[in-house]
C-alpha atoms as a PDB file:
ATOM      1  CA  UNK A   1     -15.617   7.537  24.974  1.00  0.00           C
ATOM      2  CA  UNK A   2     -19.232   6.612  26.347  1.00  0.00           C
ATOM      3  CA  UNK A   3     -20.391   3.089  27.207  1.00  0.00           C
ATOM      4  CA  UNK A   4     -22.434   2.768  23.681  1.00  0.00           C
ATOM      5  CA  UNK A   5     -19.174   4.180  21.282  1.00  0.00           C
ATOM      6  CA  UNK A   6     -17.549   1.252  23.176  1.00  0.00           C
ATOM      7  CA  UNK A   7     -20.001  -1.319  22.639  1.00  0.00           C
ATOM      8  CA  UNK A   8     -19.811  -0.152  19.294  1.00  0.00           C
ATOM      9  CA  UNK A   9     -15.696   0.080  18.662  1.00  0.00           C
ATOM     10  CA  UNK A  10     -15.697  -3.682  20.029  1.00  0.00           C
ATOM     11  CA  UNK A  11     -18.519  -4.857  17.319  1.00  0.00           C
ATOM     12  CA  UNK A  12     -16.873  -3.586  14.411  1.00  0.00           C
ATOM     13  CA  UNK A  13     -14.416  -5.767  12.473  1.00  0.00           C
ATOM     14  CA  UNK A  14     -10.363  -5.192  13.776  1.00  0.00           C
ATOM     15  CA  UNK A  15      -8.129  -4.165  10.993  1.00  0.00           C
ATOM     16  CA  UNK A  16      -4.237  -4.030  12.041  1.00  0.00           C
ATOM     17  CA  UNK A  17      -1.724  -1.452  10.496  1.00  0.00           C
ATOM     18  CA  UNK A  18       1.881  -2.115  10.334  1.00  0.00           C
ATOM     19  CA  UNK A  19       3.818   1.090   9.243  1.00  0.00           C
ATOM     20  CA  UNK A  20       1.027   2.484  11.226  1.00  0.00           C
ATOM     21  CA  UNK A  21       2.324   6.171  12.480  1.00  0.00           C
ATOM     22  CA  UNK A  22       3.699   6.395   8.818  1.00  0.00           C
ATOM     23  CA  UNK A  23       2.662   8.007   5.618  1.00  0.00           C
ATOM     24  CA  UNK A  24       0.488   6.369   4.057  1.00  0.00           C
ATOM     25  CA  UNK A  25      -1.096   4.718   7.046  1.00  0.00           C
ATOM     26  CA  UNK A  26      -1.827   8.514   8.120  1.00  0.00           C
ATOM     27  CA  UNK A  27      -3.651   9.226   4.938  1.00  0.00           C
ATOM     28  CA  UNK A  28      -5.949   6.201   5.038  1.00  0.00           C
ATOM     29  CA  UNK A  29      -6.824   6.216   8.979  1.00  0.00           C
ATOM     30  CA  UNK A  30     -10.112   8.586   8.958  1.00  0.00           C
ATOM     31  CA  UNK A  31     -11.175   6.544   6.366  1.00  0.00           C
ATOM     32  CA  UNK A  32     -10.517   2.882   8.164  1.00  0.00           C
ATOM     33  CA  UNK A  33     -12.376   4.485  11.499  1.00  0.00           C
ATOM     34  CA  UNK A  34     -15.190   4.414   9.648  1.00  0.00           C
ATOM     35  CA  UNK A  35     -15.666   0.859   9.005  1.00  0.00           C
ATOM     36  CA  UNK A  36     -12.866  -0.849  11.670  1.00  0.00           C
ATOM     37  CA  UNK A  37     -11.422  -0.980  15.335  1.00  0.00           C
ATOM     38  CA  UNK A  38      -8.182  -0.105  14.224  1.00  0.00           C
ATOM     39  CA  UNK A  39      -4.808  -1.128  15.842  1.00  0.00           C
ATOM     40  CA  UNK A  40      -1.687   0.851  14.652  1.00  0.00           C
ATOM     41  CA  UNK A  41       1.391  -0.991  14.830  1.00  0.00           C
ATOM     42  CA  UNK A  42       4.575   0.520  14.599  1.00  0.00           C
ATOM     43  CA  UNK A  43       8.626   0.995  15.976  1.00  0.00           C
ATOM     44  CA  UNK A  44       7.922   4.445  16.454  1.00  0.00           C
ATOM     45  CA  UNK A  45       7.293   5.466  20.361  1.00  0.00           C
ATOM     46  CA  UNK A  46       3.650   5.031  21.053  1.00  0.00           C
ATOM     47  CA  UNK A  47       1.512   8.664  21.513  1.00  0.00           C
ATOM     48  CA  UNK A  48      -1.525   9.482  22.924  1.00  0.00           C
ATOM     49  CA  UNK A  49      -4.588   8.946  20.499  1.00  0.00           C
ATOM     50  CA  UNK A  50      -8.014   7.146  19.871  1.00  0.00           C
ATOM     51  CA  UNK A  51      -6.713   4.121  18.125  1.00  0.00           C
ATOM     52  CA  UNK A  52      -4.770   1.059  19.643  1.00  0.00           C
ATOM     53  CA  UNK A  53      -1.341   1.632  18.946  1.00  0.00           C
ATOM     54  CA  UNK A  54       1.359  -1.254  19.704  1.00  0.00           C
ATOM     55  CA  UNK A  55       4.849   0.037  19.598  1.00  0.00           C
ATOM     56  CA  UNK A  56       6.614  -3.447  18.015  1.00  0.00           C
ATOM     57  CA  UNK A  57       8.952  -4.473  14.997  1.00  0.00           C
ATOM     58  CA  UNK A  58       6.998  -6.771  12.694  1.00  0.00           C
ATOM     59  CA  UNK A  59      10.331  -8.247  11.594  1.00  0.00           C
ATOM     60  CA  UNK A  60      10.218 -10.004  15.169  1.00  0.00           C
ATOM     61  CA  UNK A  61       8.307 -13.203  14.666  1.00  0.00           C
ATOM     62  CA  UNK A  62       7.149 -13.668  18.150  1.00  0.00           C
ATOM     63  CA  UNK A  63       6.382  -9.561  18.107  1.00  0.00           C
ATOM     64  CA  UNK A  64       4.024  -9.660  14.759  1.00  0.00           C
ATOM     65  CA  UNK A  65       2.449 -12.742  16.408  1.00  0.00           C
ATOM     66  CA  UNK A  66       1.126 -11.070  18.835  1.00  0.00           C
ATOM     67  CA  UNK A  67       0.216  -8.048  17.423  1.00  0.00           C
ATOM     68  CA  UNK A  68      -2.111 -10.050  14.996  1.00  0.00           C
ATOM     69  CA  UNK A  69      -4.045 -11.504  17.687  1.00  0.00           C
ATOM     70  CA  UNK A  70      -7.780 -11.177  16.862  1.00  0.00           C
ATOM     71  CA  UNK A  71      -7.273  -9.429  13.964  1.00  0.00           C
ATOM     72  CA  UNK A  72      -9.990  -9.856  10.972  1.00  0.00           C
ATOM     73  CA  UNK A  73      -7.406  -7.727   8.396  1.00  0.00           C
ATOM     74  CA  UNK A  74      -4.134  -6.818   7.921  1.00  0.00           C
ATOM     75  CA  UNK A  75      -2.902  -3.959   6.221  1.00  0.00           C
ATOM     76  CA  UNK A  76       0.813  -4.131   5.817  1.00  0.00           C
ATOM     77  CA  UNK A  77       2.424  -0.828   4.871  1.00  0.00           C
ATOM     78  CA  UNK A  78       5.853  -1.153   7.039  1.00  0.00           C
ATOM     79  CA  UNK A  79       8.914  -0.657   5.280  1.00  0.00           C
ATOM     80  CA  UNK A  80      11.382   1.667   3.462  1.00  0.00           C
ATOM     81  CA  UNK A  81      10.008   3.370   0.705  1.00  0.00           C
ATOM     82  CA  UNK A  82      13.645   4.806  -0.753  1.00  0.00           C
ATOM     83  CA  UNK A  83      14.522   4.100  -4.155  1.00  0.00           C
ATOM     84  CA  UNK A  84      18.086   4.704  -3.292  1.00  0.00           C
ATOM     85  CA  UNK A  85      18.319   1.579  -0.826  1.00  0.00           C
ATOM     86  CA  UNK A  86      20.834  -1.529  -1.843  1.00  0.00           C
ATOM     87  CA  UNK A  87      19.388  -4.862  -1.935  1.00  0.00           C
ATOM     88  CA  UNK A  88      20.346  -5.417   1.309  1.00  0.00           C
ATOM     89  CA  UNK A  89      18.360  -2.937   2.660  1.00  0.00           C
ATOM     90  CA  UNK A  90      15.629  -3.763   0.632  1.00  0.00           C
ATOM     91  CA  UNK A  91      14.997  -7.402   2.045  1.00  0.00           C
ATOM     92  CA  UNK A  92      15.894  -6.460   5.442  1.00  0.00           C
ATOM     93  CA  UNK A  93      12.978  -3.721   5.737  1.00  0.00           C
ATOM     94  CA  UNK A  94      10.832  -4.739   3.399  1.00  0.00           C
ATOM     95  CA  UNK A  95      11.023  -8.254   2.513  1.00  0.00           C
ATOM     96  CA  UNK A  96      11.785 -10.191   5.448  1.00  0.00           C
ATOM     97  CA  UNK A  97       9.152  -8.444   7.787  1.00  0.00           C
ATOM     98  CA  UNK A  98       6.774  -9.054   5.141  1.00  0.00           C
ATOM     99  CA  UNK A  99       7.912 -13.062   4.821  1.00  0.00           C
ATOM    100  CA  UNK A 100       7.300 -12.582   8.942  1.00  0.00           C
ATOM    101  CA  UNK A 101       4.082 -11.000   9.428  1.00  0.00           C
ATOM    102  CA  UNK A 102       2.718 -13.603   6.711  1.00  0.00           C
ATOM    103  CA  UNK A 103       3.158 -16.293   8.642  1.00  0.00           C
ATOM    104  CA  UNK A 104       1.914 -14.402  11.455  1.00  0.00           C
ATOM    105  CA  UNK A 105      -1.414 -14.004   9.268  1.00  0.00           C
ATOM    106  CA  UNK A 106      -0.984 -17.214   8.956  1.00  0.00           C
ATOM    107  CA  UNK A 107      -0.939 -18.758  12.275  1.00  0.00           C
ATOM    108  CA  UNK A 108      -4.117 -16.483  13.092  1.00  0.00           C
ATOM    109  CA  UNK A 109      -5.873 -17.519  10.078  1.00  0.00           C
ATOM    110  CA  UNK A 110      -6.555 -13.605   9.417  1.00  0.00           C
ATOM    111  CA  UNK A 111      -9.261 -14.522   6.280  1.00  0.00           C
ATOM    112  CA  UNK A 112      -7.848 -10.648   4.876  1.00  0.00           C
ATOM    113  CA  UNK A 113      -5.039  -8.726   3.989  1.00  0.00           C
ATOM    114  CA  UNK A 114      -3.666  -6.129   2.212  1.00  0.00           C
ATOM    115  CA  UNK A 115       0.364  -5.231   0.936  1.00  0.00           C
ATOM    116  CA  UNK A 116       1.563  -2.033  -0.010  1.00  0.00           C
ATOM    117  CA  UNK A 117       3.164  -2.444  -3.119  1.00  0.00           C
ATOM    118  CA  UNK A 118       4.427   0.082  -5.300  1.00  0.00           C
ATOM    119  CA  UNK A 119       4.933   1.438  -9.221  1.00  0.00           C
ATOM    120  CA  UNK A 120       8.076   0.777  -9.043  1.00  0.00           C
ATOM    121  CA  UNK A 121       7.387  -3.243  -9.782  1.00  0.00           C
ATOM    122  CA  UNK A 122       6.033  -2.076 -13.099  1.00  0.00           C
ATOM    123  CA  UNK A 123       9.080   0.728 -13.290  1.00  0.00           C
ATOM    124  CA  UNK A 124      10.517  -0.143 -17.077  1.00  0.00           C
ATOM    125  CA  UNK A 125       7.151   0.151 -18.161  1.00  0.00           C
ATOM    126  CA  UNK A 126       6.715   3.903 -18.006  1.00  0.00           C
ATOM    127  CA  UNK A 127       7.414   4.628 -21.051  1.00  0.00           C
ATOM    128  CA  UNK A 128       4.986   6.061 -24.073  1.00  0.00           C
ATOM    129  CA  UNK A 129       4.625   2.991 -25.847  1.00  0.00           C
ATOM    130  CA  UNK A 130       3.354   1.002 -22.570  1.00  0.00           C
ATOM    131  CA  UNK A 131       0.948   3.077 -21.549  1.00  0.00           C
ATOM    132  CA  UNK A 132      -1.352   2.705 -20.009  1.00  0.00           C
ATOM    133  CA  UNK A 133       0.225  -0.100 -17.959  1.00  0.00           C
ATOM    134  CA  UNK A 134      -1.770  -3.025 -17.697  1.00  0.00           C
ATOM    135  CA  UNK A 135      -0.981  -4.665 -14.123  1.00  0.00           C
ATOM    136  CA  UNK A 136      -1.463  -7.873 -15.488  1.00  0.00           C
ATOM    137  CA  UNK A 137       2.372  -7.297 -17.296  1.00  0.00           C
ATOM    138  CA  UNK A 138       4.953  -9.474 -15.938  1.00  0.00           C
ATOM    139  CA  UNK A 139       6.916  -7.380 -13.352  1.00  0.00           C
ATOM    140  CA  UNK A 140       9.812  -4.967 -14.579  1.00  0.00           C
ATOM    141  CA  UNK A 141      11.114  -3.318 -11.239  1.00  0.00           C
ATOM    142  CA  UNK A 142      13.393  -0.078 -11.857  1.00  0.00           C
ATOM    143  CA  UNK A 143      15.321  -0.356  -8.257  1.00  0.00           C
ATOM    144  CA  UNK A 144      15.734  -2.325  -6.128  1.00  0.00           C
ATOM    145  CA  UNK A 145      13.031  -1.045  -3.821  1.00  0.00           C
ATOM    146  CA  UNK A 146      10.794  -2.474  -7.000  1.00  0.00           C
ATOM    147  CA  UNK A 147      12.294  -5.727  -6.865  1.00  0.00           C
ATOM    148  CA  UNK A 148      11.633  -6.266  -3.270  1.00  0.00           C
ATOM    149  CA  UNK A 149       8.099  -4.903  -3.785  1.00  0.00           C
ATOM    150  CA  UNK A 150       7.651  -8.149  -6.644  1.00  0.00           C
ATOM    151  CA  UNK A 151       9.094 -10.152  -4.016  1.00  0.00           C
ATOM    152  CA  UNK A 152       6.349  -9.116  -1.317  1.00  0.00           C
ATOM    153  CA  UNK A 153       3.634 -10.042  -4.629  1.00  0.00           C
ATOM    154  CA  UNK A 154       5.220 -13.443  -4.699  1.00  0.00           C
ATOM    155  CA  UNK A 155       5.062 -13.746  -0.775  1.00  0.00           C
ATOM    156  CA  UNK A 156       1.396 -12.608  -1.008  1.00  0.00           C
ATOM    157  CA  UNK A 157       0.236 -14.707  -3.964  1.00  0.00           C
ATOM    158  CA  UNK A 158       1.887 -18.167  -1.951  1.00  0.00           C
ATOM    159  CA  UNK A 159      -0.053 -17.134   1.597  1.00  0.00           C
ATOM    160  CA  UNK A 160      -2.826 -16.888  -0.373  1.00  0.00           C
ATOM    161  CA  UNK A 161      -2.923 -20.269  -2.144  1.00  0.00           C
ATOM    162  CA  UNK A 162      -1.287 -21.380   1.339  1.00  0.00           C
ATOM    163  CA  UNK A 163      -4.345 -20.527   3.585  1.00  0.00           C
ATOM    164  CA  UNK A 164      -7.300 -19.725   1.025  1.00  0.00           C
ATOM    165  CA  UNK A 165      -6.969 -16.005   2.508  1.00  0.00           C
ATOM    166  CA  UNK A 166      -7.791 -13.077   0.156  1.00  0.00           C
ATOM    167  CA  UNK A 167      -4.312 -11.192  -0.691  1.00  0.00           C
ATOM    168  CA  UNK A 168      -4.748  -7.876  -2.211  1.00  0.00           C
ATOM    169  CA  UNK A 169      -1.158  -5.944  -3.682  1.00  0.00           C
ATOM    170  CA  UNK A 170      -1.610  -2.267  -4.332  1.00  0.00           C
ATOM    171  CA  UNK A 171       0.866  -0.135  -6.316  1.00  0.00           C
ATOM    172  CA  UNK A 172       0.711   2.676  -4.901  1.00  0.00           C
ATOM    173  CA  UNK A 173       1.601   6.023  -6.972  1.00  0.00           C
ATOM    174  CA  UNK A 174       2.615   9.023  -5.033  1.00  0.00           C
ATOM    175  CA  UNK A 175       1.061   9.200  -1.806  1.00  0.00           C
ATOM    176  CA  UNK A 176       0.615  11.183   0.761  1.00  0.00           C
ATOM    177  CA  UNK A 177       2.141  14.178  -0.672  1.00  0.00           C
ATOM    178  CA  UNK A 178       1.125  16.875  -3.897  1.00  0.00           C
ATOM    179  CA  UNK A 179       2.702  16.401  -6.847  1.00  0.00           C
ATOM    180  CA  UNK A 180       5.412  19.369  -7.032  1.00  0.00           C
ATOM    181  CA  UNK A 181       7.157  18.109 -10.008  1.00  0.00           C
ATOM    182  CA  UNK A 182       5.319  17.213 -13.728  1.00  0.00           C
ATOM    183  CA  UNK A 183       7.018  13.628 -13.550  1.00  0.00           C
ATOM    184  CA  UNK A 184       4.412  13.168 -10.334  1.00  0.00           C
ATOM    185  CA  UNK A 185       1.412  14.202 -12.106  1.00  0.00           C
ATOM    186  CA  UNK A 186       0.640  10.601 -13.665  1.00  0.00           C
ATOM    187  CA  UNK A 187       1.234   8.567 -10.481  1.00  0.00           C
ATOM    188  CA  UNK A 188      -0.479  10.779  -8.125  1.00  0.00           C
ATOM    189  CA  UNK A 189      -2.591   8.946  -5.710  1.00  0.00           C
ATOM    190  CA  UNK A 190      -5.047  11.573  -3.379  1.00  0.00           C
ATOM    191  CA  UNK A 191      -5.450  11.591   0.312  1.00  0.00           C
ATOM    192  CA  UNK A 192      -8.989  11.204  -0.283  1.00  0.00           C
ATOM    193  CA  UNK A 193      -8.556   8.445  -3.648  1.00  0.00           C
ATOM    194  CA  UNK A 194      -6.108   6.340  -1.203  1.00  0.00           C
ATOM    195  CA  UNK A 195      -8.967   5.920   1.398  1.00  0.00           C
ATOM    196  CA  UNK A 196     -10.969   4.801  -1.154  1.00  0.00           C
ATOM    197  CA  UNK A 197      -8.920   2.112  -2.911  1.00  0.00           C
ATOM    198  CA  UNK A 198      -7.767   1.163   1.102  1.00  0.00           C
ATOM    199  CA  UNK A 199     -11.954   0.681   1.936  1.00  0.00           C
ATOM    200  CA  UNK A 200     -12.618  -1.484  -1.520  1.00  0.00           C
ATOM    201  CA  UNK A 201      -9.365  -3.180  -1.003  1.00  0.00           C
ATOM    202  CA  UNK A 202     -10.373  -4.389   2.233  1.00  0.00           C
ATOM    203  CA  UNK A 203     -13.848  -5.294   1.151  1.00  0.00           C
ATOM    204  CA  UNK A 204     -13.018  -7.184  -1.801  1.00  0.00           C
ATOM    205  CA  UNK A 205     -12.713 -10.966  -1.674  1.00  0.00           C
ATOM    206  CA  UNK A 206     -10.340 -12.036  -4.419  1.00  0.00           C
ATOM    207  CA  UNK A 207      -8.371 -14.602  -3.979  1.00  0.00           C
ATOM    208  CA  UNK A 208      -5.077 -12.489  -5.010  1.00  0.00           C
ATOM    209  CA  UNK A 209      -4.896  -9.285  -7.022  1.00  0.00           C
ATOM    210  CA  UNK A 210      -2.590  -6.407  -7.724  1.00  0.00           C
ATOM    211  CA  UNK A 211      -3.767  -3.196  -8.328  1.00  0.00           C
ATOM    212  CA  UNK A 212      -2.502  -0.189  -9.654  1.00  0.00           C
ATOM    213  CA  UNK A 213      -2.416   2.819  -6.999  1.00  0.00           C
ATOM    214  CA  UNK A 214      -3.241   6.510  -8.458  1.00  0.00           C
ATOM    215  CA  UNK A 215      -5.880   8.746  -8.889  1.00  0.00           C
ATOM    216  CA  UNK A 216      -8.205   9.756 -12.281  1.00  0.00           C
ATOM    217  CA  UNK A 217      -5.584  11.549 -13.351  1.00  0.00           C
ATOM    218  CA  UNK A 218      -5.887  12.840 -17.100  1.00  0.00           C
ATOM    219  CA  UNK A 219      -2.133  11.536 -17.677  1.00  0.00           C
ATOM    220  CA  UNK A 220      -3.361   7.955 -17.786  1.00  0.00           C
ATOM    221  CA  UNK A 221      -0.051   6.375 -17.488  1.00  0.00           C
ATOM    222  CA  UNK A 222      -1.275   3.838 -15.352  1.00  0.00           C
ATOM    223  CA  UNK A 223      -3.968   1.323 -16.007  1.00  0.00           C
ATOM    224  CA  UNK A 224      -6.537   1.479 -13.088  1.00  0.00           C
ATOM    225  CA  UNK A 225      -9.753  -0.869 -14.895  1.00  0.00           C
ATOM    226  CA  UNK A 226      -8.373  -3.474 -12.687  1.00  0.00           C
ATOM    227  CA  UNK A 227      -9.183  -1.782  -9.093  1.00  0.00           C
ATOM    228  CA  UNK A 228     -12.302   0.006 -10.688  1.00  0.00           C
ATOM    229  CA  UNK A 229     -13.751  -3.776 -11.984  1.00  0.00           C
ATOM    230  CA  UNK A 230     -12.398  -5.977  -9.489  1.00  0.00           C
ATOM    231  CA  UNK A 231     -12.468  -4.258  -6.148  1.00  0.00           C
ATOM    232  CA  UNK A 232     -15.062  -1.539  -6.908  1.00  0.00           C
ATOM    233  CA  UNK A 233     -12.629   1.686  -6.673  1.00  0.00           C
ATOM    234  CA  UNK A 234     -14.416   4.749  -7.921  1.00  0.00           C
ATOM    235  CA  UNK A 235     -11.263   7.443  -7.302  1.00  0.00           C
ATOM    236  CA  UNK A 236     -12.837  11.388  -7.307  1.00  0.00           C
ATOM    237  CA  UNK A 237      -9.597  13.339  -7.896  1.00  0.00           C
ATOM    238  CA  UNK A 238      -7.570  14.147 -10.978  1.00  0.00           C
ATOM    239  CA  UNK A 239      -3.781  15.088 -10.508  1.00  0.00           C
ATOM    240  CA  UNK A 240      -4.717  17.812 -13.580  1.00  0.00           C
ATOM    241  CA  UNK A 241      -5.906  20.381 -11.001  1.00  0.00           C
ATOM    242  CA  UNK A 242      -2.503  20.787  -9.471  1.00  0.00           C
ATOM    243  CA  UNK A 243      -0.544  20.288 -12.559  1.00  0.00           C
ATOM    244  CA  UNK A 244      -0.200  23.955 -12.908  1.00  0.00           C
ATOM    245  CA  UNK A 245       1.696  24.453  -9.234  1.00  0.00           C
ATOM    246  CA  UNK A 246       4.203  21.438 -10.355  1.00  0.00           C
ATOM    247  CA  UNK A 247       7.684  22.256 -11.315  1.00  0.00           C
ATOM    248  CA  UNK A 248      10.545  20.987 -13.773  1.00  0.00           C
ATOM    249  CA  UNK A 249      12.473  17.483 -12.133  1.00  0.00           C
ATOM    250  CA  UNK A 250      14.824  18.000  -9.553  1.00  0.00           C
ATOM    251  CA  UNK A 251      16.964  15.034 -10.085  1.00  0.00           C
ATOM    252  CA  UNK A 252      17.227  11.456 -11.090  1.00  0.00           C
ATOM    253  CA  UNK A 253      15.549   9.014  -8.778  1.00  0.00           C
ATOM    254  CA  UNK A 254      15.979   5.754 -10.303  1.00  0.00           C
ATOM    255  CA  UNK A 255      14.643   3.947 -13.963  1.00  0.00           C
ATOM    256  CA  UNK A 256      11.532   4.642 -13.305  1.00  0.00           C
ATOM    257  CA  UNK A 257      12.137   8.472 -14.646  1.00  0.00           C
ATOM    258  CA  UNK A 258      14.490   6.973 -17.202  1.00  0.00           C
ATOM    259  CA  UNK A 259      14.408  10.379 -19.781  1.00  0.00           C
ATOM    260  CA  UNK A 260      12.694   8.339 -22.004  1.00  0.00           C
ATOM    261  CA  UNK A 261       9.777   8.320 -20.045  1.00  0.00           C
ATOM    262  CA  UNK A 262       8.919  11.865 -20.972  1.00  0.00           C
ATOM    263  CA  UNK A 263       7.836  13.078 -17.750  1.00  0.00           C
END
């Protein structure tokens, strides 16, 4: 890195990842560079790379402390994603480091942030006479993992009446991965689409919002006006184009793909 792409990484606004050598976090990265230092956090054995990366466990308060130092945005994608996981499981990977790195936020009055969220708050709703699902709908979680992602909403919406900072939930669909079954096609959420919705999510100033996470798919199960109005998402990719390499269901997950749901 020359002298000037220095001068120029320490001008631009820092953005912290937790979650950060996962998934998602992955997907959105070339598009954060763009715009933000970045700082990966994660439990994960630090590797070599261009970006900060801080190996730490956000469920430590003293850890996500400092790990938020200087930071002008969080985005807070740690956590277990399974659908399978008991309660338990649920609060102690998602909900508690979530309730920690909060107060974290807090304490470093970081003015933005950003929780992954998921479908699976809005779960009972995927069925035909719903759709598409307004994310305004009080919150039907199919698992578990859905109930701890309403939880996280709650935690959100109080930090942000808390501190006057500007909380923005996203749902996210399927990401990260092509949709190989039909029952993917309507939550699919592109590589390209989910650095999108990341940017305008961390641009937009609401006070608190929760947005649906997918692409323009033509199986418009899930209502996206609210991230196209409110935070200025304009997604490029349509789930149609691979609908023709996706296969039959390979098993029940959870309520979500209750056989009613016709997927």
């Amino acid at each position: 890195m020359t002298d000037m792409d220095g001068a120029q990484q320490g001008s631009r606004p820092l953005v912290v990842v937790t979650g950060g050598l996962g998934r998602v976090a992955t997907v959105v990265l070339p598009w954060l560079r763009k715009q933000y230092r970045v700082r990966l956090v994660d439990r994960a054995v630090p590797h070599d790379g261009v970006d900060e990366l801080v190996q730490a466990d956000v469920g430590d308060p003293e850890a996500a402390h400092e790990v938020l130092s200087g930071a002008h945005a969080l985005v807070h994608l740690a956590g277990n994603s399974s659908p399978w996981q008991s309660w338990d499981s649920v609060y102690a990977a998602n909900v508690w480091p979530t309730q920690v790195v909060l107060e974290a936020a807090a304490a470093h009055a970081v003015p933005k942030i950003v929780l992954a969220s998921s479908l699976h708050v809005s779960g009972e709703y995927n069925r035909p006479q719903y759709r598409p699902v307004d994310p305004r709908l009080d919150p039907r979680p199919c698992c578990p993992y859905g109930l701890g992602k309403v939880v996280l909403e709650a935690l959100g919406r109080t930090h942000a009446d808390r501190t006057g900072a500007s909380v923005t939930c996203l749902r996210f669909g399927l990401t990260g991965w092509a949709p190989s079954e039909r029952r993917y096609l309507a939550q699919w959420l592109s590589d390209d689409d989910a650095g999108r919705l990341m940017l305008a999510a961390l641009q937009a100033r609401e006070r608190f919002g929760v947005h649906f996470g997918v692409s323009a798919n033509t199986r418009n199960y899930w209502d996206i006006t609210s991230g196209r109005h409110e935070l200025g998402y304009h997604p490029e990719d349509d789930s149609e184009a691979l609908a023709d390499r996706a296969g039959p269901s390979s098993g029940p997950v959870c309520r979500l793909f209750d056989p009613q749901s016709s997927d």
